[in-house]
Every structure is written in C-alpha cells, then in structure tokens.
PDB file of N, CA and C in Angstrom:
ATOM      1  N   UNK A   1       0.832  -1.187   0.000  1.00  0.00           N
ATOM      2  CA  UNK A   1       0.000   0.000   0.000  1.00  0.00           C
ATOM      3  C   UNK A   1       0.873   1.246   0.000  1.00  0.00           C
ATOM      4  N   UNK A   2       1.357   1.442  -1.280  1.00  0.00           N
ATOM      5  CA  UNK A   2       2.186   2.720  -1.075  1.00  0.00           C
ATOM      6  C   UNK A   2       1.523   3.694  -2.105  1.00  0.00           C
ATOM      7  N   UNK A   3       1.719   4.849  -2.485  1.00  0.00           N
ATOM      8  CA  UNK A   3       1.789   5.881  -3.390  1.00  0.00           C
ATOM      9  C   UNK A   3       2.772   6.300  -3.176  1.00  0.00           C
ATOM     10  N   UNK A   4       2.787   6.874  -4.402  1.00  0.00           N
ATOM     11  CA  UNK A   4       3.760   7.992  -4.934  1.00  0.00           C
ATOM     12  C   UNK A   4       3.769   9.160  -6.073  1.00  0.00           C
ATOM     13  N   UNK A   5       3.846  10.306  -5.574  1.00  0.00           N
ATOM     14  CA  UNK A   5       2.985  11.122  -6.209  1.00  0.00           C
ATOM     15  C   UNK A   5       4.253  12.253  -6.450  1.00  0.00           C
ATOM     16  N   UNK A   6       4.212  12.309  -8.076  1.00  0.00           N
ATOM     17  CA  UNK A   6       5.350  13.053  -8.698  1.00  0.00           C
ATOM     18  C   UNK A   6       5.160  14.431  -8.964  1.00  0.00           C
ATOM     19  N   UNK A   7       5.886  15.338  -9.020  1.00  0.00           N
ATOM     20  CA  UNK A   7       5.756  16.857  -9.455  1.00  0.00           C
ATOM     21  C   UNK A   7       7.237  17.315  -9.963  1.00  0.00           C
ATOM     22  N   UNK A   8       7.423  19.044 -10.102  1.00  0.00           N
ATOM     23  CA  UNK A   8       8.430  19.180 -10.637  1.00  0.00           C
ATOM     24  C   UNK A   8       8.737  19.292 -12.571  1.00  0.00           C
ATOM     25  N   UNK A   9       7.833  18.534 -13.492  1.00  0.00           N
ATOM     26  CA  UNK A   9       8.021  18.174 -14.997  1.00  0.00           C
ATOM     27  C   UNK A   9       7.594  20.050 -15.170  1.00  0.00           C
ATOM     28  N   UNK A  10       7.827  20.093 -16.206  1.00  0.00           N
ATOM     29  CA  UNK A  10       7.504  21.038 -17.246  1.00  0.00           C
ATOM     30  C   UNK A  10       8.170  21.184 -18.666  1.00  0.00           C
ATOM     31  N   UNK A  11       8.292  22.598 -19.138  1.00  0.00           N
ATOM     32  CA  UNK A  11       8.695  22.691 -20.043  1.00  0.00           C
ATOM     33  C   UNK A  11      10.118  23.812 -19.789  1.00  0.00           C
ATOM     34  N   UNK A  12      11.434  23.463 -20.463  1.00  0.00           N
ATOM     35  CA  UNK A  12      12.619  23.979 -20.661  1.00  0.00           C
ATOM     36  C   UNK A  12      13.398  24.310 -21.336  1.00  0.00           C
ATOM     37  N   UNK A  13      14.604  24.777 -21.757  1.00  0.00           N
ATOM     38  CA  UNK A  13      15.209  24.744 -23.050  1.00  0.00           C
ATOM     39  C   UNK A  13      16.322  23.735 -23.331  1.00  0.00           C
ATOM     40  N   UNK A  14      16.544  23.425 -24.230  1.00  0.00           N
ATOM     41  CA  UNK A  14      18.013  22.407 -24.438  1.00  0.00           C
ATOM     42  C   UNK A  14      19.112  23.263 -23.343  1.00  0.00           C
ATOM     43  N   UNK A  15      20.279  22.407 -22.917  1.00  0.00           N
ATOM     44  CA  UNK A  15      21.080  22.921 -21.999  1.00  0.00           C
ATOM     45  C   UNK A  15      20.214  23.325 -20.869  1.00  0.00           C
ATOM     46  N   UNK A  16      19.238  23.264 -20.329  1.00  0.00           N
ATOM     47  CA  UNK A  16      19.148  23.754 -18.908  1.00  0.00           C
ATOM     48  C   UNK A  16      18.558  22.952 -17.954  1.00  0.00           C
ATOM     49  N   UNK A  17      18.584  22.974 -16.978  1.00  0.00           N
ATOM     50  CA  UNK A  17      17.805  22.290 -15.983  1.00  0.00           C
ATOM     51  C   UNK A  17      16.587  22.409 -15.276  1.00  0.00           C
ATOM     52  N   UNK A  18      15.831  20.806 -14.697  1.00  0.00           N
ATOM     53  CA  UNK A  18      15.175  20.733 -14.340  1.00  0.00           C
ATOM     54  C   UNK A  18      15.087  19.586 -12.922  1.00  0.00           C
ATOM     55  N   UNK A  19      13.604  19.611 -11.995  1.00  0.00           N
ATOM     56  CA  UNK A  19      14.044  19.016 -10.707  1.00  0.00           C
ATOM     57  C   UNK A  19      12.807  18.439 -10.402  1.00  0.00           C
ATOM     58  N   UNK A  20      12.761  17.093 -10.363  1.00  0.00           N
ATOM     59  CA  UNK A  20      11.589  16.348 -10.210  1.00  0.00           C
ATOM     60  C   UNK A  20      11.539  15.527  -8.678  1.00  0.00           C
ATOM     61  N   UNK A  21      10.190  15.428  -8.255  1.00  0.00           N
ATOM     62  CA  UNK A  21      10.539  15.126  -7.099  1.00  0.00           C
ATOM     63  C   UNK A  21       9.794  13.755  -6.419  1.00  0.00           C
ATOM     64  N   UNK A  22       9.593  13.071  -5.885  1.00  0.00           N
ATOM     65  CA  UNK A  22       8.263  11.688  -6.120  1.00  0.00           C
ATOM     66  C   UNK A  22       8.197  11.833  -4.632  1.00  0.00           C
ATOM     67  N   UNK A  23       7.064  11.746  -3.782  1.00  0.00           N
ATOM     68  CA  UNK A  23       6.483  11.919  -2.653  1.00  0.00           C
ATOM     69  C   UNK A  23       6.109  10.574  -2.218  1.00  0.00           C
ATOM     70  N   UNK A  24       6.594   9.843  -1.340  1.00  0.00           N
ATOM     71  CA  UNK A  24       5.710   7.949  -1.246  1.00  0.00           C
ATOM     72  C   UNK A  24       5.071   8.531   0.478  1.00  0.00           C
ATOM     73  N   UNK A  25       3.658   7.846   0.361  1.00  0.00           N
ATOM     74  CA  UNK A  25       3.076   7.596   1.214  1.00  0.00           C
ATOM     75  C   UNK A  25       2.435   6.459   1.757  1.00  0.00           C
ATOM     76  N   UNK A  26       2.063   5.621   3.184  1.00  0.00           N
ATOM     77  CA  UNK A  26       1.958   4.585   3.143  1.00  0.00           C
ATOM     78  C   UNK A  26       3.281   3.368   4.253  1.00  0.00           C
ATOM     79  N   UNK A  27       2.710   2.154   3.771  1.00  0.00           N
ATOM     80  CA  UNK A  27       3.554   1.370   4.299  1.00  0.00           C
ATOM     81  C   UNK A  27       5.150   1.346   3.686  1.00  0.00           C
ATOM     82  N   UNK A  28       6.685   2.015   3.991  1.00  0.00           N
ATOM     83  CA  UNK A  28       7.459   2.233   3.267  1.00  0.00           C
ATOM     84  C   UNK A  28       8.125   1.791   4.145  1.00  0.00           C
ATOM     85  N   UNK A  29       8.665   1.460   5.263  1.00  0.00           N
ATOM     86  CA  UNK A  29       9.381   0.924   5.884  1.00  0.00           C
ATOM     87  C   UNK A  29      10.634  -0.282   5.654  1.00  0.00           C
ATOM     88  N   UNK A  30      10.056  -0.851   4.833  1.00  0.00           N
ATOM     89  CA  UNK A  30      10.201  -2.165   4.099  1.00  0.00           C
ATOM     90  C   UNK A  30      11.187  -2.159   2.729  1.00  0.00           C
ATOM     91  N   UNK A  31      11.589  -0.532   2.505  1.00  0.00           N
ATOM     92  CA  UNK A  31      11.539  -0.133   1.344  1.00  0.00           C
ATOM     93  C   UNK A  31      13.169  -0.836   0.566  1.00  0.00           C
ATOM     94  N   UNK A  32      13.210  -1.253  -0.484  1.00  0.00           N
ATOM     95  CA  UNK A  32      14.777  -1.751  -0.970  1.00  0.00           C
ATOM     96  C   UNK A  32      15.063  -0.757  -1.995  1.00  0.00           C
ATOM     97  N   UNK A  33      14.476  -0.065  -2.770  1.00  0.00           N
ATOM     98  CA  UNK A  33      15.001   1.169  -4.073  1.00  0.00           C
ATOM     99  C   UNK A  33      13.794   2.119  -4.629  1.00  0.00           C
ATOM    100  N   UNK A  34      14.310   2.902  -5.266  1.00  0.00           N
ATOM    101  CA  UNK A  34      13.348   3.434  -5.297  1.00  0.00           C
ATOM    102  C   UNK A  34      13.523   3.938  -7.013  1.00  0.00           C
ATOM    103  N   UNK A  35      13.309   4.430  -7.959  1.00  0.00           N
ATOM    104  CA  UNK A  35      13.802   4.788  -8.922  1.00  0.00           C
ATOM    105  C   UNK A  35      13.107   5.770 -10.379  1.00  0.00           C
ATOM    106  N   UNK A  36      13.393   6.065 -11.091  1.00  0.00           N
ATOM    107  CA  UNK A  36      12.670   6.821 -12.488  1.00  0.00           C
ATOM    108  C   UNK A  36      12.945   5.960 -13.667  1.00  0.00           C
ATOM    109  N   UNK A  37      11.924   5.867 -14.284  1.00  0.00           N
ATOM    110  CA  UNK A  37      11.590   5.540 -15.891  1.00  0.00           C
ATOM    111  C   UNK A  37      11.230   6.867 -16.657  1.00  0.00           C
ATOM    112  N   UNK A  38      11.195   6.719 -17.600  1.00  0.00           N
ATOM    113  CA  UNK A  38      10.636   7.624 -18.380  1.00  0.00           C
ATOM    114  C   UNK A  38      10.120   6.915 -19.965  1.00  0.00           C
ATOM    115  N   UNK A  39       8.985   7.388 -20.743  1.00  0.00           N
ATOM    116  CA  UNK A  39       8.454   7.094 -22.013  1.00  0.00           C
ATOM    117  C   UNK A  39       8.439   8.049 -22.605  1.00  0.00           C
ATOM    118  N   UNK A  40       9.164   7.778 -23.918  1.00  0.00           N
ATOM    119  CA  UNK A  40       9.136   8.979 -25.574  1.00  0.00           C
ATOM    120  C   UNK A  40       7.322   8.810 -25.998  1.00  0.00           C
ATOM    121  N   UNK A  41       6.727   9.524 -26.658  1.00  0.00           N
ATOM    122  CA  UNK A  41       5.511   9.309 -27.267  1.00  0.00           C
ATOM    123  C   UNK A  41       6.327   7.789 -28.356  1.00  0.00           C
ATOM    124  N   UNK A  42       5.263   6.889 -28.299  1.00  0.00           N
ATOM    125  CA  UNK A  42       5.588   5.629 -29.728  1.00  0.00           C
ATOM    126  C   UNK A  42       6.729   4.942 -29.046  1.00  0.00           C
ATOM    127  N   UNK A  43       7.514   4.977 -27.708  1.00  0.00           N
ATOM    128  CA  UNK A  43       8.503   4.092 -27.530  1.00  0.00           C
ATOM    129  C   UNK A  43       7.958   3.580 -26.230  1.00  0.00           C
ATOM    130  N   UNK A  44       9.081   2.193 -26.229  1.00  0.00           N
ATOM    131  CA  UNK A  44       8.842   2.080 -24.605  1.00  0.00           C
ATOM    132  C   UNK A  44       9.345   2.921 -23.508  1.00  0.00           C
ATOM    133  N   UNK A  45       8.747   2.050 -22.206  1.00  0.00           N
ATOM    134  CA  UNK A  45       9.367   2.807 -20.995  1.00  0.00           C
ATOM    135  C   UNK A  45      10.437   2.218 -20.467  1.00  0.00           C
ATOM    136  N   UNK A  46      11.148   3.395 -20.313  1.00  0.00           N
ATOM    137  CA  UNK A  46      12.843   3.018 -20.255  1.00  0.00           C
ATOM    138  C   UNK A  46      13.231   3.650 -18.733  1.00  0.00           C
ATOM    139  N   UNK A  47      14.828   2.584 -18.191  1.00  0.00           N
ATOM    140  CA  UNK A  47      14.663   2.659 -17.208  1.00  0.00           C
ATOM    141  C   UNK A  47      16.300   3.949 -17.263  1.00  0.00           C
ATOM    142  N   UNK A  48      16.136   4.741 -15.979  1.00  0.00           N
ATOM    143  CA  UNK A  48      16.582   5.917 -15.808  1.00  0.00           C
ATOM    144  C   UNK A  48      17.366   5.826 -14.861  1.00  0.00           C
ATOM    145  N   UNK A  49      17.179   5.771 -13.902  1.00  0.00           N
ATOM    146  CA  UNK A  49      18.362   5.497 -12.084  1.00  0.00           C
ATOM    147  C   UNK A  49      17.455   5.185 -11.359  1.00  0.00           C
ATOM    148  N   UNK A  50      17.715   4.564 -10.477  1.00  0.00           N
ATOM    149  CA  UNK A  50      17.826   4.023  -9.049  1.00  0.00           C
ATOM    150  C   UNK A  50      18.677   4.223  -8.109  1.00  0.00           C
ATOM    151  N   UNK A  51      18.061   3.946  -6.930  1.00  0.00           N
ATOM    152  CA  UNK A  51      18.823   4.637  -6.035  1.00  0.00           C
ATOM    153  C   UNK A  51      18.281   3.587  -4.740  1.00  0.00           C
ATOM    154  N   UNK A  52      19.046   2.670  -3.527  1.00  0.00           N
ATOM    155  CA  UNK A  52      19.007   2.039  -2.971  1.00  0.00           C
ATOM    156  C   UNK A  52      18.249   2.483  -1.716  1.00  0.00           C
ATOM    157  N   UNK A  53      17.312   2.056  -1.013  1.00  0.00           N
ATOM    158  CA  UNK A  53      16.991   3.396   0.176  1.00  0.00           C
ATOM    159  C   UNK A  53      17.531   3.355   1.242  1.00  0.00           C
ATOM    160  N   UNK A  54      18.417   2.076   1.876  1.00  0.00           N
ATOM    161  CA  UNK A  54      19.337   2.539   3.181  1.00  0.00           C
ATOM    162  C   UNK A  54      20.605   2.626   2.775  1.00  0.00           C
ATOM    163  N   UNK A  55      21.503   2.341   1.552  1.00  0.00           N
ATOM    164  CA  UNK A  55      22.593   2.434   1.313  1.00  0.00           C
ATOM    165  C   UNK A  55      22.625   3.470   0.722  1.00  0.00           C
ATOM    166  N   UNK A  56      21.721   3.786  -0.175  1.00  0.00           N
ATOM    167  CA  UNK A  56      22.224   5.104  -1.073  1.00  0.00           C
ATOM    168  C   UNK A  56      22.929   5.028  -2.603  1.00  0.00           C
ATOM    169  N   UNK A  57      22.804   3.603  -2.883  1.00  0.00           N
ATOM    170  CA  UNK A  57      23.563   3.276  -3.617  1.00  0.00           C
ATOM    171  C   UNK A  57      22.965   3.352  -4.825  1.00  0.00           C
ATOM    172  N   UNK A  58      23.658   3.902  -6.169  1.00  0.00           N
ATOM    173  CA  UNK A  58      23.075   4.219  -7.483  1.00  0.00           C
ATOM    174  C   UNK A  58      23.624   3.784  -8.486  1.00  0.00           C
ATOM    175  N   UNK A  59      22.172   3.722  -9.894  1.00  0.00           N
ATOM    176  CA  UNK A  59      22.601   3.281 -11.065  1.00  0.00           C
ATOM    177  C   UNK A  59      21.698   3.975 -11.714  1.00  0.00           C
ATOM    178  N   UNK A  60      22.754   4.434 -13.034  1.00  0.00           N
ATOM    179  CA  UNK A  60      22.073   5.235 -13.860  1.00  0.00           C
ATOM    180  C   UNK A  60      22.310   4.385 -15.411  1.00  0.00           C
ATOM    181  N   UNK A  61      21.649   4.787 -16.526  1.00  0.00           N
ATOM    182  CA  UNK A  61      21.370   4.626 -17.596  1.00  0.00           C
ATOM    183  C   UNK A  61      22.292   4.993 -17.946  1.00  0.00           C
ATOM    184  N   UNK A  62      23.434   4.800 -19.171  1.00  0.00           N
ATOM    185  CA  UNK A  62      24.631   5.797 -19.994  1.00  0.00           C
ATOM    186  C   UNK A  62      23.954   6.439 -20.305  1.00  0.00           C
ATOM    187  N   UNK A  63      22.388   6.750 -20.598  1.00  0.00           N
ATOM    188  CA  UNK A  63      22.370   8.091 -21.561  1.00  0.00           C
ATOM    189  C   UNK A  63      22.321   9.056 -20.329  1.00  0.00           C
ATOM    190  N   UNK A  64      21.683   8.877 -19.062  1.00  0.00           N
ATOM    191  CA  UNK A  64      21.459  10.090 -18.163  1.00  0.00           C
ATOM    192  C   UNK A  64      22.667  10.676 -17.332  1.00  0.00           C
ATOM    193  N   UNK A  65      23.809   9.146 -17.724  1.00  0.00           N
ATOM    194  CA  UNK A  65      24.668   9.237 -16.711  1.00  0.00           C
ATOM    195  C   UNK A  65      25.637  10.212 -16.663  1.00  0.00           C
ATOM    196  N   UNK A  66      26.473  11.440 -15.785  1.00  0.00           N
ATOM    197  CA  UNK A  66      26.707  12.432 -15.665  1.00  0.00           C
ATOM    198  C   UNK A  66      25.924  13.857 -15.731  1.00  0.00           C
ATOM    199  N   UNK A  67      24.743  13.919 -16.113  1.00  0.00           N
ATOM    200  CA  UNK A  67      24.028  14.948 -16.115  1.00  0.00           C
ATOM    201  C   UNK A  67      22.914  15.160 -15.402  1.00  0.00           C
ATOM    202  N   UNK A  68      22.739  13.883 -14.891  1.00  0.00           N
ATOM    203  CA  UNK A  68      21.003  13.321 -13.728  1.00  0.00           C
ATOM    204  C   UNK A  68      21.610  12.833 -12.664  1.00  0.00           C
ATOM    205  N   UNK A  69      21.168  13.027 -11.844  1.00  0.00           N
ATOM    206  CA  UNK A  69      21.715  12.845 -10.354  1.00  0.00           C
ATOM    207  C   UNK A  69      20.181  12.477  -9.505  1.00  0.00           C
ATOM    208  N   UNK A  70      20.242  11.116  -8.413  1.00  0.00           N
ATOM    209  CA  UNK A  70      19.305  10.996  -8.020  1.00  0.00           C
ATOM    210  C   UNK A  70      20.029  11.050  -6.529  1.00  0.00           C
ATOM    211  N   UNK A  71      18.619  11.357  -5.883  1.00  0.00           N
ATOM    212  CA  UNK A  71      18.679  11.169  -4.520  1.00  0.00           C
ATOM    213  C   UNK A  71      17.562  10.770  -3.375  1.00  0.00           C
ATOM    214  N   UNK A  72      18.174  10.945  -2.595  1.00  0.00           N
ATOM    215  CA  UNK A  72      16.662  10.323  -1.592  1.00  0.00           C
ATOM    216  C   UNK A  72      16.450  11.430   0.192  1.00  0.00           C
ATOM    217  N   UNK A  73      15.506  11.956   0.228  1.00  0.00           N
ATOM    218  CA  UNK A  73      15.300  12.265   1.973  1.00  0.00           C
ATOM    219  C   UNK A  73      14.996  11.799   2.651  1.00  0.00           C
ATOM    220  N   UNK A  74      15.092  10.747   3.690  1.00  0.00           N
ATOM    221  CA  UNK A  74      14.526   9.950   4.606  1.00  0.00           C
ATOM    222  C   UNK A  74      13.337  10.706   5.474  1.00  0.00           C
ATOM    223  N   UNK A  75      13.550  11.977   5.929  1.00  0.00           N
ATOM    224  CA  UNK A  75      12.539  12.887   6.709  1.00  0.00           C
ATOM    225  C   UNK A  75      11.259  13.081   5.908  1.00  0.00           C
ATOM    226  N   UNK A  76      11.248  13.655   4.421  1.00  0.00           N
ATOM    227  CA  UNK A  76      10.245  13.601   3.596  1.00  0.00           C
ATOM    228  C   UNK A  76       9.609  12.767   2.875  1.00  0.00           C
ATOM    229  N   UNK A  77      10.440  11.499   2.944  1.00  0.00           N
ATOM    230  CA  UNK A  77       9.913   9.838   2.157  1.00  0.00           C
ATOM    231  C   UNK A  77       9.880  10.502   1.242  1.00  0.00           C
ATOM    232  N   UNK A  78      11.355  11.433   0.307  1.00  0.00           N
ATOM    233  CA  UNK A  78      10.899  12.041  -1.099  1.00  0.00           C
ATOM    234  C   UNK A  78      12.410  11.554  -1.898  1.00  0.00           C
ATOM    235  N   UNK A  79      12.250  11.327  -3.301  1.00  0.00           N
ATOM    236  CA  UNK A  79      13.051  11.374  -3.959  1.00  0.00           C
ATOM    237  C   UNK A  79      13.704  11.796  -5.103  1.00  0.00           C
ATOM    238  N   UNK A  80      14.461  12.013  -5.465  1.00  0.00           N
ATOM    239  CA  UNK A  80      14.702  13.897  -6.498  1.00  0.00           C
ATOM    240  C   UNK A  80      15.322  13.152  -7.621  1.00  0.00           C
ATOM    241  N   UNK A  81      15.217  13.965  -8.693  1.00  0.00           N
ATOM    242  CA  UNK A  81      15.717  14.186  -9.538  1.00  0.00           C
ATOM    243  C   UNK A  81      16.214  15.204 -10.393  1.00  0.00           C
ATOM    244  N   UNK A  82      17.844  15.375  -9.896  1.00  0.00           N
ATOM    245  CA  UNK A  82      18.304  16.629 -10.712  1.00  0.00           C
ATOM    246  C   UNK A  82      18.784  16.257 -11.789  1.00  0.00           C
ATOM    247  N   UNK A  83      18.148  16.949 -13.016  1.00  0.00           N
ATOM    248  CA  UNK A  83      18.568  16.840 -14.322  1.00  0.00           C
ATOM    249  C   UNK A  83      19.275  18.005 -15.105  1.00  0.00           C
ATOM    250  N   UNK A  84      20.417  18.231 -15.627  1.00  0.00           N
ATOM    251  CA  UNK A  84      20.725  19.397 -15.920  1.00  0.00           C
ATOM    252  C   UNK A  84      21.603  19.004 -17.082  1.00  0.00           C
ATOM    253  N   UNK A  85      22.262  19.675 -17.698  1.00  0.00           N
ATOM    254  CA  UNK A  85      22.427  19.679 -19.485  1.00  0.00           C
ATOM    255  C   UNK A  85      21.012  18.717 -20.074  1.00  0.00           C
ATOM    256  N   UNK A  86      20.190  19.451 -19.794  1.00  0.00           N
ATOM    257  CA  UNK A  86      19.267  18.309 -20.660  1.00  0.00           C
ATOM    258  C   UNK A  86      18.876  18.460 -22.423  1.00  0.00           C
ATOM    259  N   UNK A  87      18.531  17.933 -23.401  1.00  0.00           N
ATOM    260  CA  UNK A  87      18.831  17.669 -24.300  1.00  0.00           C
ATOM    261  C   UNK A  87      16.875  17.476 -24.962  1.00  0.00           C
ATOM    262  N   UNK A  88      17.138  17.936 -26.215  1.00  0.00           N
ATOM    263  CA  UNK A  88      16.038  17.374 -26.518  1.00  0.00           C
ATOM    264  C   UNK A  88      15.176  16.126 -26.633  1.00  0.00           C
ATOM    265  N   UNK A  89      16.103  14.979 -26.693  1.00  0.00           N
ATOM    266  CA  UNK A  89      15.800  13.478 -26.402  1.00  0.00           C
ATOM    267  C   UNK A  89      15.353  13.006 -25.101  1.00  0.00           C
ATOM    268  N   UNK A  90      15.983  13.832 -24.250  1.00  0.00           N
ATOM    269  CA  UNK A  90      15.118  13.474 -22.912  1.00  0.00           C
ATOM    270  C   UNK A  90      13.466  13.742 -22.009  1.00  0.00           C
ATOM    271  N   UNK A  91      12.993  14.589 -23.593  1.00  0.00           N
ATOM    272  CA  UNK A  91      11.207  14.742 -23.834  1.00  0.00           C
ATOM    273  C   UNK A  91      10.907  13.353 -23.440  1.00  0.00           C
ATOM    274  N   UNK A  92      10.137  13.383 -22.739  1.00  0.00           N
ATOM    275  CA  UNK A  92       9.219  12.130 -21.711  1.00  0.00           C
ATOM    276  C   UNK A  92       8.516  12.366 -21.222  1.00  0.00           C
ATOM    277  N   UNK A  93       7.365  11.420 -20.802  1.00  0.00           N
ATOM    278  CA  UNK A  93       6.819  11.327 -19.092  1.00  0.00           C
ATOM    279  C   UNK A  93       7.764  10.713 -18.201  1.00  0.00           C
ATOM    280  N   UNK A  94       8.175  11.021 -17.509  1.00  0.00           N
ATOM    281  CA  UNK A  94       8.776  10.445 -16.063  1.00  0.00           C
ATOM    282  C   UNK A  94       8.103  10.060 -15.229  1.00  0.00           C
ATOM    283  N   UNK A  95       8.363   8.804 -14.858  1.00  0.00           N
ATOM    284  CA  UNK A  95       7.800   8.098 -13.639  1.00  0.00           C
ATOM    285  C   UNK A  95       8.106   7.978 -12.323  1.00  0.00           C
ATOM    286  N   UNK A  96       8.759   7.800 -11.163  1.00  0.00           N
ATOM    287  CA  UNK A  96       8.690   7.112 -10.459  1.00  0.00           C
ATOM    288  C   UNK A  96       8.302   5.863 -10.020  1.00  0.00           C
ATOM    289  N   UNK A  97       9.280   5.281  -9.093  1.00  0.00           N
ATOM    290  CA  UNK A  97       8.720   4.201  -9.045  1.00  0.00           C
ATOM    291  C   UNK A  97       9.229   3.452  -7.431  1.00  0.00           C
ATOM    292  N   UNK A  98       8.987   2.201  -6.927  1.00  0.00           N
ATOM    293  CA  UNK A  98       8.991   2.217  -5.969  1.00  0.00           C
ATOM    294  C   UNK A  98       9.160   0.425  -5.862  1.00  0.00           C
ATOM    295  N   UNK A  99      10.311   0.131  -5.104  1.00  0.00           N
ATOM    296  CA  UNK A  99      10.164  -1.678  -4.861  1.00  0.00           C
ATOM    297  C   UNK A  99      10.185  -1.640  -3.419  1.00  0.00           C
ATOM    298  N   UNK A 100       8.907  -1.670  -3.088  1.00  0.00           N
ATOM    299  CA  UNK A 100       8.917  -2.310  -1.371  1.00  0.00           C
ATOM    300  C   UNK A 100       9.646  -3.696  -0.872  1.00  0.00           C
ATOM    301  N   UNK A 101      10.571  -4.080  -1.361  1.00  0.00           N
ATOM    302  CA  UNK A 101      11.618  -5.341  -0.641  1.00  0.00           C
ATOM    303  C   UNK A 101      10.797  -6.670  -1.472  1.00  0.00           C
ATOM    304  N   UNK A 102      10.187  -6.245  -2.430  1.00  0.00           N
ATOM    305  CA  UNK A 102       9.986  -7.566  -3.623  1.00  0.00           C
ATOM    306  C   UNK A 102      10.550  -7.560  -4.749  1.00  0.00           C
ATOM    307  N   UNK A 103      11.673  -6.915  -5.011  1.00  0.00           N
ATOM    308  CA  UNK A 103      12.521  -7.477  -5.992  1.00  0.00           C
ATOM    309  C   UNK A 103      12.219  -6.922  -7.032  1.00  0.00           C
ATOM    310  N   UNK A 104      10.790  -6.413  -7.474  1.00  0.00           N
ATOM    311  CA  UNK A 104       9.766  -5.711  -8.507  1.00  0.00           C
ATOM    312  C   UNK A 104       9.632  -4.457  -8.499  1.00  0.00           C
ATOM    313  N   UNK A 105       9.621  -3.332  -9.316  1.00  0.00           N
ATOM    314  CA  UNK A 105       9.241  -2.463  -9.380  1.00  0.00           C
ATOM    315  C   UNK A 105       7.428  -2.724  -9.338  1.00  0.00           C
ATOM    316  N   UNK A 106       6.954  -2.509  -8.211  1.00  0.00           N
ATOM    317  CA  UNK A 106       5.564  -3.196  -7.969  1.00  0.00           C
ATOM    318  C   UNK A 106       4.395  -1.378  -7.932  1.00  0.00           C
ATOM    319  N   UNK A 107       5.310  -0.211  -7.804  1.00  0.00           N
ATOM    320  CA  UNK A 107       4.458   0.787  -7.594  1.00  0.00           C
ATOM    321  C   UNK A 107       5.232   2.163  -8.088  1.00  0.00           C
ATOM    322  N   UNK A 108       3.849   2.461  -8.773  1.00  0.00           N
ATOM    323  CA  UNK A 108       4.315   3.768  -9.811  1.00  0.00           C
ATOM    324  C   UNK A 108       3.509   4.806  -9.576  1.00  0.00           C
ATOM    325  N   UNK A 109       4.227   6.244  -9.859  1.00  0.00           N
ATOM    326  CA  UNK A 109       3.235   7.200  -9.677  1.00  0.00           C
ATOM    327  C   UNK A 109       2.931   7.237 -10.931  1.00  0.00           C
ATOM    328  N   UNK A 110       1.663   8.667 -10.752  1.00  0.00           N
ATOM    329  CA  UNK A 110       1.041   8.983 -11.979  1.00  0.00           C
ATOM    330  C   UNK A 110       1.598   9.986 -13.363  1.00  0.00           C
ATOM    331  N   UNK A 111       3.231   9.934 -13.294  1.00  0.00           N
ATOM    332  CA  UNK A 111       4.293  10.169 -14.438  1.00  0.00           C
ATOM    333  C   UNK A 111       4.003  11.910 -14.329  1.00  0.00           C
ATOM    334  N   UNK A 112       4.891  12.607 -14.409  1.00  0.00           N
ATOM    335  CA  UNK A 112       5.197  13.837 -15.289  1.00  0.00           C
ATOM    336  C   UNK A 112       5.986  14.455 -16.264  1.00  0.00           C
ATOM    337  N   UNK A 113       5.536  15.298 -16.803  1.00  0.00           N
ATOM    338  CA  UNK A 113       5.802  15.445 -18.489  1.00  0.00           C
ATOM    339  C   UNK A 113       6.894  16.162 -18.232  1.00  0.00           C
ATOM    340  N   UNK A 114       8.206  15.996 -18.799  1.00  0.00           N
ATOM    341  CA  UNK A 114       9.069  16.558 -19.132  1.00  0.00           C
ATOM    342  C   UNK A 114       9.730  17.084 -20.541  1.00  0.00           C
ATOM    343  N   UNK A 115       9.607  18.536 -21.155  1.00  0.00           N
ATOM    344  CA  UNK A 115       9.730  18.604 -22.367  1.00  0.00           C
ATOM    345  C   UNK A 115      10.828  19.654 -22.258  1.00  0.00           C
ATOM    346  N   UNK A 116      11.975  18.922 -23.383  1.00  0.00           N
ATOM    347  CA  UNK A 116      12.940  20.119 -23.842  1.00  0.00           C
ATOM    348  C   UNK A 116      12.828  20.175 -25.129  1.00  0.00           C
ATOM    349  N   UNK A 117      12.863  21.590 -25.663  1.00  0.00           N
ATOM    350  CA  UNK A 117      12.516  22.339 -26.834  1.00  0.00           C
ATOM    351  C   UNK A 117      14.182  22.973 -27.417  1.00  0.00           C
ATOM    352  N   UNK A 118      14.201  22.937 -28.248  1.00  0.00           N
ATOM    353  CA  UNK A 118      15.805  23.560 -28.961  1.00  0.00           C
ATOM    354  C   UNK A 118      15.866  24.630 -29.151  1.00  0.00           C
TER     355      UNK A 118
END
C-alpha cells in the first residue's frame, strides 16, 4: 500500500535544468530502491536510475549518466531528480517508481511530463 505522487516536470530549453521530485506515502518501511523511468511518445518505458533506500547506492542509464543525479530524503519519504544539461531526447513522461523489498518495481506514480525544446 504505497503511493507515490510526482511533481516538478515542465517545459525547458536544451542545456538547462530541471528538478523532479516523487512523494511515497503509506507502508514504506520495508523499502529496498526506489527509482525513475521515463516514455518517448511511440517508444517504450525506459529505465533511468535508481537509487538504494538505506545504502544510497546508485545506477544510472549511460544516456542520463553524468548529467542526472538521483537522490533520496529519509525525513520527507521524497526522492529527487536533478537533471541538468538536458537535451532534446530526454522529452518524456517520467515516472517514479517504488520496490517495497519484492525485488519488482511493484508501484508507480502517476508520471510527469518533461519537455525540452531547442
């Protein structure tokens, strides 16, 4: 029984940044990672970073890797996403997502739109 409820997407220019943030509420205690996907319009959903929730420990995608940075607050049960040189290819919905200690990405929020324009 978790949610997670994303904010932060909009619209930006090539080269600049943006900061997304996923809110989990609920039974989280339990929690093993936590992480972002994102979908192009016509493609699949592709996976972005993760981030471990008592170690801290991360993995990113080569395409995000050096320019996206994830993190986690234990006080706010929130988890960020700083994105900066961003690029026109990285137009998506962004997800969040959430594995309560089953191995599965078992819980997703309701995605926000992220658009860079040239």
């Amino acid at each position: 029984q978790v949610q997670l409820v994303e904010s932060g997407g909009g619209l930006v220019q090539a080269g600049g940044s943006l900061r997304l943030s996923c809110a989990a509420s609920g039974r989280t205690f339990s929690r093993y990672r936590m992480g972002w996907f994102r979908q192009a319009p016509g493609k699949e959903r592709e996976f972005v970073v993760a981030i471990t929730w008592r170690s801290g420990n991360t993995y990113y995608a080569d395409s995000v890797k050096g320019r996206f940075t994830i993190s986690r607050d234990f006080a706010k049960n929130t988890v960020y996403l700083q994105m900066n040189s961003l690029k026109p290819e990285d137009t998506a919905v962004y997800y969040c997502a959430s594995d309560e200690s089953s191995s599965n990405w078992s819980y997703w929020g309701q995605g926000t739109q992220v658009t860079v324009s040239s």
